[in-house]
C-alpha atoms as a PDB file:
ATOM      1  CA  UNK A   1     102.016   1.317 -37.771  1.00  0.00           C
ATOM      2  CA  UNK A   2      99.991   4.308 -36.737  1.00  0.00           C
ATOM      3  CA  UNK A   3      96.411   4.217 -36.113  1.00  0.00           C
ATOM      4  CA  UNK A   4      94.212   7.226 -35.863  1.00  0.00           C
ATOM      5  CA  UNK A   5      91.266   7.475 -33.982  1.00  0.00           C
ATOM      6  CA  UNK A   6      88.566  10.272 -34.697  1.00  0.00           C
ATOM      7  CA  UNK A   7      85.860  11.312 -32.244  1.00  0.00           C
ATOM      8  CA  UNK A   8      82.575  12.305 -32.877  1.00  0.00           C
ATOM      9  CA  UNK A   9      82.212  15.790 -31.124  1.00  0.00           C
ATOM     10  CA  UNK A  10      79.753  15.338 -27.956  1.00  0.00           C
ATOM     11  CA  UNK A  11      76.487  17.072 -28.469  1.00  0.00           C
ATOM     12  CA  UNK A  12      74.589  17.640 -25.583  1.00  0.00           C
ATOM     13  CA  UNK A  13      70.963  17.555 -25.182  1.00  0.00           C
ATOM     14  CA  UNK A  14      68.802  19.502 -23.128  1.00  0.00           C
ATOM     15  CA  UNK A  15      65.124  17.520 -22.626  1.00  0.00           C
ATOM     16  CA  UNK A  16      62.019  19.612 -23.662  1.00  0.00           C
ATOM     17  CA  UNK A  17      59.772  19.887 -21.101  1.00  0.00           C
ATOM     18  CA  UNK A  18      56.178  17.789 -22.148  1.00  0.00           C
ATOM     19  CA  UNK A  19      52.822  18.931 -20.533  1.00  0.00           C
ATOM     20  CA  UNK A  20      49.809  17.122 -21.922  1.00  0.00           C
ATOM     21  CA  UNK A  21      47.110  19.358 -20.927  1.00  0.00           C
ATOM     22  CA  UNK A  22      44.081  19.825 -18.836  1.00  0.00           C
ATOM     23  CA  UNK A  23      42.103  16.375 -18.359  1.00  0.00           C
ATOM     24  CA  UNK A  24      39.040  16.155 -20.570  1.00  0.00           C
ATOM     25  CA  UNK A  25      35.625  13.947 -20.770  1.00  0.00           C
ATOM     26  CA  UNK A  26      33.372  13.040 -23.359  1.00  0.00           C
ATOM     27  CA  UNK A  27      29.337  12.841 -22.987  1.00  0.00           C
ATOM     28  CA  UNK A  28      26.180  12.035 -24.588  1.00  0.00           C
ATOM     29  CA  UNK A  29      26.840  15.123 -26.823  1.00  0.00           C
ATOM     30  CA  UNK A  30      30.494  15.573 -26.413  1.00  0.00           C
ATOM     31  CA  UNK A  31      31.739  12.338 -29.004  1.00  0.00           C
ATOM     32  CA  UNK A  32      35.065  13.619 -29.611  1.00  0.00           C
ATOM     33  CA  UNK A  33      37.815  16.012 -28.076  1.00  0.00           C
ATOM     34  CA  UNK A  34      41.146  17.475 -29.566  1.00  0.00           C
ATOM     35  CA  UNK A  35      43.760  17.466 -27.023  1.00  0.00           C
ATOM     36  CA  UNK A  36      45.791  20.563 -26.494  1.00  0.00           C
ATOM     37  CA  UNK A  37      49.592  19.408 -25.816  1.00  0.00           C
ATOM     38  CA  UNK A  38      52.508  21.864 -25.446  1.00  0.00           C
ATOM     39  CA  UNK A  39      56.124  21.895 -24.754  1.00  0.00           C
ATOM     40  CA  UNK A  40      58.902  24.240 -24.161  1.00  0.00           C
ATOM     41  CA  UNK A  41      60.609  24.863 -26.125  1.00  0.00           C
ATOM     42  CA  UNK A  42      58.353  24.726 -28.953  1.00  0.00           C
ATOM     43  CA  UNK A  43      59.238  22.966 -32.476  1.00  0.00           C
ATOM     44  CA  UNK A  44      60.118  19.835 -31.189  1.00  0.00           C
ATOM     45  CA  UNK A  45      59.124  16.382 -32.200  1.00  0.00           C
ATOM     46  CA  UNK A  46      55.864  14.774 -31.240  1.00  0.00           C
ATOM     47  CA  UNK A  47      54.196  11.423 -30.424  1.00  0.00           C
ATOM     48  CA  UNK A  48      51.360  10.429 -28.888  1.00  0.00           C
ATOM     49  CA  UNK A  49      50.501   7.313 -27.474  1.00  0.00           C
ATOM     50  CA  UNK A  50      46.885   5.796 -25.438  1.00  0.00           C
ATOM     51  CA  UNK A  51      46.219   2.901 -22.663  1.00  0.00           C
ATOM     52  CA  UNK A  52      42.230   2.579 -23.431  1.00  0.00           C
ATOM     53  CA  UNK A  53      41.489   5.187 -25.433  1.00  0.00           C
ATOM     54  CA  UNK A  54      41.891   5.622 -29.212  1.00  0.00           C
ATOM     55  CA  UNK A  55      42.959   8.764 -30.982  1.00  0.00           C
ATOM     56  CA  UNK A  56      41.486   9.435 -34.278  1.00  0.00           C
ATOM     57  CA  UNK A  57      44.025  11.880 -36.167  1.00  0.00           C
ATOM     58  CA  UNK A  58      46.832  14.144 -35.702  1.00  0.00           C
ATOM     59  CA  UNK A  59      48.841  12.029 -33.078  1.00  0.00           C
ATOM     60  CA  UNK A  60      52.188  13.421 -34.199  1.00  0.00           C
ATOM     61  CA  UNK A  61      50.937  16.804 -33.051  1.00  0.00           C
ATOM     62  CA  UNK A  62      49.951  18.907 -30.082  1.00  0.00           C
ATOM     63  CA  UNK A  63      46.429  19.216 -30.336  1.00  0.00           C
ATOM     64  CA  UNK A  64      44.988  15.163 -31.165  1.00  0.00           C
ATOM     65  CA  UNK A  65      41.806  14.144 -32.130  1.00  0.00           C
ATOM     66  CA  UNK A  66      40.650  11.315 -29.869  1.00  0.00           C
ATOM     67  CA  UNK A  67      36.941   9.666 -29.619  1.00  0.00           C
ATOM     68  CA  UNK A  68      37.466   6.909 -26.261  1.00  0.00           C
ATOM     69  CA  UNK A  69      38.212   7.722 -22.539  1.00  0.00           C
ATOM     70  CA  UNK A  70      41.281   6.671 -21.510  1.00  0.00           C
ATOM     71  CA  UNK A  71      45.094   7.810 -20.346  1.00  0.00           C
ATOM     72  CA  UNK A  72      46.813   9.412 -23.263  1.00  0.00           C
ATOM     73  CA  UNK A  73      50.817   9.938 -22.898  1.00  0.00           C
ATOM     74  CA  UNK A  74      52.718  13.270 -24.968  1.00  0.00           C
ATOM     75  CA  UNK A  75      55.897  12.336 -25.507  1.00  0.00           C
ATOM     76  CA  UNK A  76      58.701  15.107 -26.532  1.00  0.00           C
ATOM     77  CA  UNK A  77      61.573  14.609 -28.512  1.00  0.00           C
ATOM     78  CA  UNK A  78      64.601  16.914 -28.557  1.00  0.00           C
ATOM     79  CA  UNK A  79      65.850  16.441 -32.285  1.00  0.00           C
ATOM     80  CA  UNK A  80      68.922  17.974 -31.337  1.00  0.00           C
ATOM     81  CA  UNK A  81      70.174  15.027 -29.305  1.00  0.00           C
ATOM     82  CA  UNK A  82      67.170  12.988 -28.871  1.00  0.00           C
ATOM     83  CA  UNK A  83      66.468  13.181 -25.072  1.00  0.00           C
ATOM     84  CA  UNK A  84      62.952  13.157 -24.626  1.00  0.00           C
ATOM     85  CA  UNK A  85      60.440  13.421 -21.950  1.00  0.00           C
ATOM     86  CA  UNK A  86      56.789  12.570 -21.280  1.00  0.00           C
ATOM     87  CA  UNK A  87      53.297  13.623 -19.747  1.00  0.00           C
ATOM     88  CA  UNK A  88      49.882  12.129 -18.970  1.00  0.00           C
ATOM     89  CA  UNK A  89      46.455  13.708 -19.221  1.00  0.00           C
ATOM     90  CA  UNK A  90      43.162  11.626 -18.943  1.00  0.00           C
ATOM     91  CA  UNK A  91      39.619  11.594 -20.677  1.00  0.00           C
ATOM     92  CA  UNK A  92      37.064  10.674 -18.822  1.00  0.00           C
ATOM     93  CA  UNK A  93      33.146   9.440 -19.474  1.00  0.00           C
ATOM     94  CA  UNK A  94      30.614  11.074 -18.335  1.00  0.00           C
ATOM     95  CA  UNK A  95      27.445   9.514 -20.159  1.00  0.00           C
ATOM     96  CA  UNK A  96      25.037   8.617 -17.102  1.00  0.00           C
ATOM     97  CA  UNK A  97      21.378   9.369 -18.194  1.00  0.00           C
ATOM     98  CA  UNK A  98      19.110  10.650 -15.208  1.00  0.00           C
ATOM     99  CA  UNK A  99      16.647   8.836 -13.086  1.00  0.00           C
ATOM    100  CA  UNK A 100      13.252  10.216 -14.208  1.00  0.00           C
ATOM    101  CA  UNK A 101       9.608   9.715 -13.728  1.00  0.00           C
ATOM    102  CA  UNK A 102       6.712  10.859 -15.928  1.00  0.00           C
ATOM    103  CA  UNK A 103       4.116  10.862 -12.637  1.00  0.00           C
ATOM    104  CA  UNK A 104       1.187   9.119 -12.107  1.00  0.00           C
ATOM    105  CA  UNK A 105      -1.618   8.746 -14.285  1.00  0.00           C
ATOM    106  CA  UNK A 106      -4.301  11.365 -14.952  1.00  0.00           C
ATOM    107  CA  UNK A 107      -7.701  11.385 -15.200  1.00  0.00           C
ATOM    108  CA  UNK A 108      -9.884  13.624 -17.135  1.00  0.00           C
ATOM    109  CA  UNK A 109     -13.888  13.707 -16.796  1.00  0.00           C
ATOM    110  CA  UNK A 110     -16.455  15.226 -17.675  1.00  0.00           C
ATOM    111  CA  UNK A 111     -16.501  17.614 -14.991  1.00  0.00           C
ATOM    112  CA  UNK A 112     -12.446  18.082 -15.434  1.00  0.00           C
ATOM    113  CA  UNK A 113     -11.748  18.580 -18.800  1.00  0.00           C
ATOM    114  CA  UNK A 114      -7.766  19.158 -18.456  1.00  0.00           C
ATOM    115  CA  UNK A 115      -5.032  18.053 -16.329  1.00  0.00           C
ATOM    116  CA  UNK A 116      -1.347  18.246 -15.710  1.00  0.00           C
ATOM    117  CA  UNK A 117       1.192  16.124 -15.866  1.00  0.00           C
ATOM    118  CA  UNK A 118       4.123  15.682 -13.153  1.00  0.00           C
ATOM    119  CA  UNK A 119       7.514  14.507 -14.427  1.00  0.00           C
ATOM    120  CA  UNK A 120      10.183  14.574 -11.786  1.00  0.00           C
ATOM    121  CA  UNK A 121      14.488  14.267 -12.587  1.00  0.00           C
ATOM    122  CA  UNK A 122      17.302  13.107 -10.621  1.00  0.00           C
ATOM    123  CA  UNK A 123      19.484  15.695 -12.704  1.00  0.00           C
ATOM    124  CA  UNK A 124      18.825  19.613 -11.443  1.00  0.00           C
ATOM    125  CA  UNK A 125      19.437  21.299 -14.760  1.00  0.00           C
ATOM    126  CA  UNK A 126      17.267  19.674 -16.984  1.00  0.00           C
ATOM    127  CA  UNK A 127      15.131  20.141 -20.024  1.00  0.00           C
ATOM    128  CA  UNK A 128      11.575  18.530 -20.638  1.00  0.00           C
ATOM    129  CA  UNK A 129       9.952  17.518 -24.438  1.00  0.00           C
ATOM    130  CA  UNK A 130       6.018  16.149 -23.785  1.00  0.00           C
ATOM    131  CA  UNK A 131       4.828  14.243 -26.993  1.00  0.00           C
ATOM    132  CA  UNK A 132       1.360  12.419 -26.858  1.00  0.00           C
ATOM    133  CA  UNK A 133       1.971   9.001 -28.864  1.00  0.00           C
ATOM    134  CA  UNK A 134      -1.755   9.793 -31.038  1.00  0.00           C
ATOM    135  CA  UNK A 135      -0.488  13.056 -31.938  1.00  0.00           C
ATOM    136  CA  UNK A 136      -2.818  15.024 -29.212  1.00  0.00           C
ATOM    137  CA  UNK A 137      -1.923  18.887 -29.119  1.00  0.00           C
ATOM    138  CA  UNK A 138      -0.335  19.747 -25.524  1.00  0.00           C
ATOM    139  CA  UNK A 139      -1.858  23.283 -25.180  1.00  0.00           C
ATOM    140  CA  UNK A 140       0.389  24.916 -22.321  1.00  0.00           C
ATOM    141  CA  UNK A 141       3.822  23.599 -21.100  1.00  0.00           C
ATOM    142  CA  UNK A 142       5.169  21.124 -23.323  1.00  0.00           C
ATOM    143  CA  UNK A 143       8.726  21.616 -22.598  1.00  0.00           C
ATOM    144  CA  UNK A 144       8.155  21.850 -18.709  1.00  0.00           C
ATOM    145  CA  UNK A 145       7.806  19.346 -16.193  1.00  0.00           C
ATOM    146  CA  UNK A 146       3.992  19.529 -15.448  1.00  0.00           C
ATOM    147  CA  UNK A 147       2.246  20.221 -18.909  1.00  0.00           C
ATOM    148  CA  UNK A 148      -1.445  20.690 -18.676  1.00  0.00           C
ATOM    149  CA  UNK A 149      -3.236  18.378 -21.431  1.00  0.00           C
ATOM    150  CA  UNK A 150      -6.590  18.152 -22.468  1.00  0.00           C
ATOM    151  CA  UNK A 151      -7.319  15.116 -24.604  1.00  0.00           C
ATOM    152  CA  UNK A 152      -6.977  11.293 -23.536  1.00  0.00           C
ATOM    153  CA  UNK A 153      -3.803   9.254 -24.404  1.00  0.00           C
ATOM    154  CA  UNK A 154      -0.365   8.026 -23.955  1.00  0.00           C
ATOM    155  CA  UNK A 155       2.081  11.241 -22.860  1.00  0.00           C
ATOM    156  CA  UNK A 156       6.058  10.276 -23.476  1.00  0.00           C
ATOM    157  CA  UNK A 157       8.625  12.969 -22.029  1.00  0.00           C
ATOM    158  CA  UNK A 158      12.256  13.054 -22.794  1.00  0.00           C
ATOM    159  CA  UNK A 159      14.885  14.553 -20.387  1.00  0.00           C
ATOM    160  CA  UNK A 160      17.657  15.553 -21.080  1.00  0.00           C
ATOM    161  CA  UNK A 161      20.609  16.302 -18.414  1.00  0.00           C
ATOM    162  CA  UNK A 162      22.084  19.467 -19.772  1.00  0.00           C
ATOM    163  CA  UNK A 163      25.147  19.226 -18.025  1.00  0.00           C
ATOM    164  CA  UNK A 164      26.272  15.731 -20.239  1.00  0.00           C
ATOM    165  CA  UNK A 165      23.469  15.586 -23.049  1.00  0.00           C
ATOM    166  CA  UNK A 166      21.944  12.430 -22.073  1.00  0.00           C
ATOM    167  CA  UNK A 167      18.092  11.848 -21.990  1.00  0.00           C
ATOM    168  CA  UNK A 168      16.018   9.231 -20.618  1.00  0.00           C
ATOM    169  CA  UNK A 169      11.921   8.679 -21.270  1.00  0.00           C
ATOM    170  CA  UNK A 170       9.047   7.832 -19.290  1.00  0.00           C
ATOM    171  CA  UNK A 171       5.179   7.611 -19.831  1.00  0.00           C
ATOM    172  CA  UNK A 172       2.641   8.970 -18.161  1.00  0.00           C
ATOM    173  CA  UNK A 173      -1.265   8.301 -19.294  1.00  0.00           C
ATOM    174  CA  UNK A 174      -4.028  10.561 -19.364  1.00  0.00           C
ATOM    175  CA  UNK A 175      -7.108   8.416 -18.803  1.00  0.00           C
ATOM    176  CA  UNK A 176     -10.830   9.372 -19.819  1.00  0.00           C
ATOM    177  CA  UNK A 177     -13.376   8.342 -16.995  1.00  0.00           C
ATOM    178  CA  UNK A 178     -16.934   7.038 -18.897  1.00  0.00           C
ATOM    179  CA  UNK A 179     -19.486  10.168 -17.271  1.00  0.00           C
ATOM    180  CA  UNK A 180     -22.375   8.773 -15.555  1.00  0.00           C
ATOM    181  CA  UNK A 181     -25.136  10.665 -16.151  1.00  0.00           C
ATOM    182  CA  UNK A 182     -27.992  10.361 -13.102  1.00  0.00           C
ATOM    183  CA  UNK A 183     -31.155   7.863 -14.269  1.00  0.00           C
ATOM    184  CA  UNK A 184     -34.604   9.570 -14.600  1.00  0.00           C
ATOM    185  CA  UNK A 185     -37.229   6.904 -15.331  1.00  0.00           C
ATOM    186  CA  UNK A 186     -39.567   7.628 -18.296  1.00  0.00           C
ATOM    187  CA  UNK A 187     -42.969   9.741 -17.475  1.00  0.00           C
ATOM    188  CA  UNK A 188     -45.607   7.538 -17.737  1.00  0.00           C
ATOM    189  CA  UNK A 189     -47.448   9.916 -20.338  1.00  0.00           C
ATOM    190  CA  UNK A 190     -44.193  10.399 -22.269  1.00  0.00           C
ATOM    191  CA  UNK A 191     -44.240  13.929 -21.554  1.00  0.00           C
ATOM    192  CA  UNK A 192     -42.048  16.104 -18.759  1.00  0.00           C
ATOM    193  CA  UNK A 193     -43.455  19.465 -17.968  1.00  0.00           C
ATOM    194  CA  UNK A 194     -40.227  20.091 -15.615  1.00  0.00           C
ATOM    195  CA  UNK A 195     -37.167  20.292 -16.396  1.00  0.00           C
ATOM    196  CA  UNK A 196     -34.846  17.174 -15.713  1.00  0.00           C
ATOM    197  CA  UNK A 197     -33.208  17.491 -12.475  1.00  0.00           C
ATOM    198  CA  UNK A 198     -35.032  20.703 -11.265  1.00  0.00           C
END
């Protein structure tokens, strides 16, 4: 009785090297990044995988599309053998809106017909938006931190951090103080030949 025995011939397999790519964050006005995988050599097999985060398309490619912070692993496959190897990359959060104060409340007159506001920010690059709530015209510096107003009312801002995109609002009020006009009892003939207050 002979028996034959055949062997498969041994393929070797040399692992791909994986590298997931430069950590990334998301903001207030960053929702979504596409990752940007590689591996050498190129034309291999892809997978990604997430603890956390969530990955919206594309995970069997480089470059991902992923909306949640979290640790996202590339994984490499050789097809040629099927060694494989792995990297990490994170996405972080960055959606902390800054500290902010509209200033203290204004008061207009008689005698001082227009003011200006004094909004302050925790955040150093920011942007200012003044709205009055009755629809009062700002006339000078409605996108600045100290707007000079004119009219009575109820003065929102909105700032925004420019280096995340998230905003935060405060009120500041512009209040109208009643003039009181000095008393000048009545002549007893009815008629002044002087001028009031001269």
């Amino acid at each position: 009785c002979n028996v034959t025995i055949n062997h498969a011939p041994f393929q070797s397999c040399t692992p791909p090297v994986a590298n997931a790519g430069q950590d990334m964050s998301l903001t207030c006005a960053v929702s979504q990044v596409q990752l940007n995988g590689s591996s050498s050599p190129s034309n291999m097999q892809y997978a990604w995988s997430t603890i956390n985060g969530n990955i919206v398309s594309d995970g069997n490619t480089l470059t991902p599309l992923v909306d949640a912070a979290g640790t996202y692993i590339l994984s490499v496959t050789n097809p040629s053998g099927g060694c494989s190897s792995t990297d990490t990359m994170m996405v972080g959060l960055d959606n902390t809106a800054p500290s902010i104060s509209a200033g203290p409340d204004m008061n207009l007159s008689c005698t001082q017909t227009l003011t200006q506001l004094q909004a302050t920010s925790s955040a150093p690059n920011s942007q200012y938006s003044w709205v009055e709530v009755g629809g009062a015209a700002i006339p000078s510096g409605g996108n600045s931190a100290n707007p000079t107003v004119v009219s009575p009312g109820d003065y929102v801002v909105t700032v925004t951090d420019l280096s995340n995109g998230c905003s935060s609002m405060d009120t500041a009020l512009a209040i109208l103080v009643p003039c009181i006009l000095p008393y000048y009892p009545p002549p007893a003939n009815g008629k002044l030949d002087d001028l009031i207050g001269s």
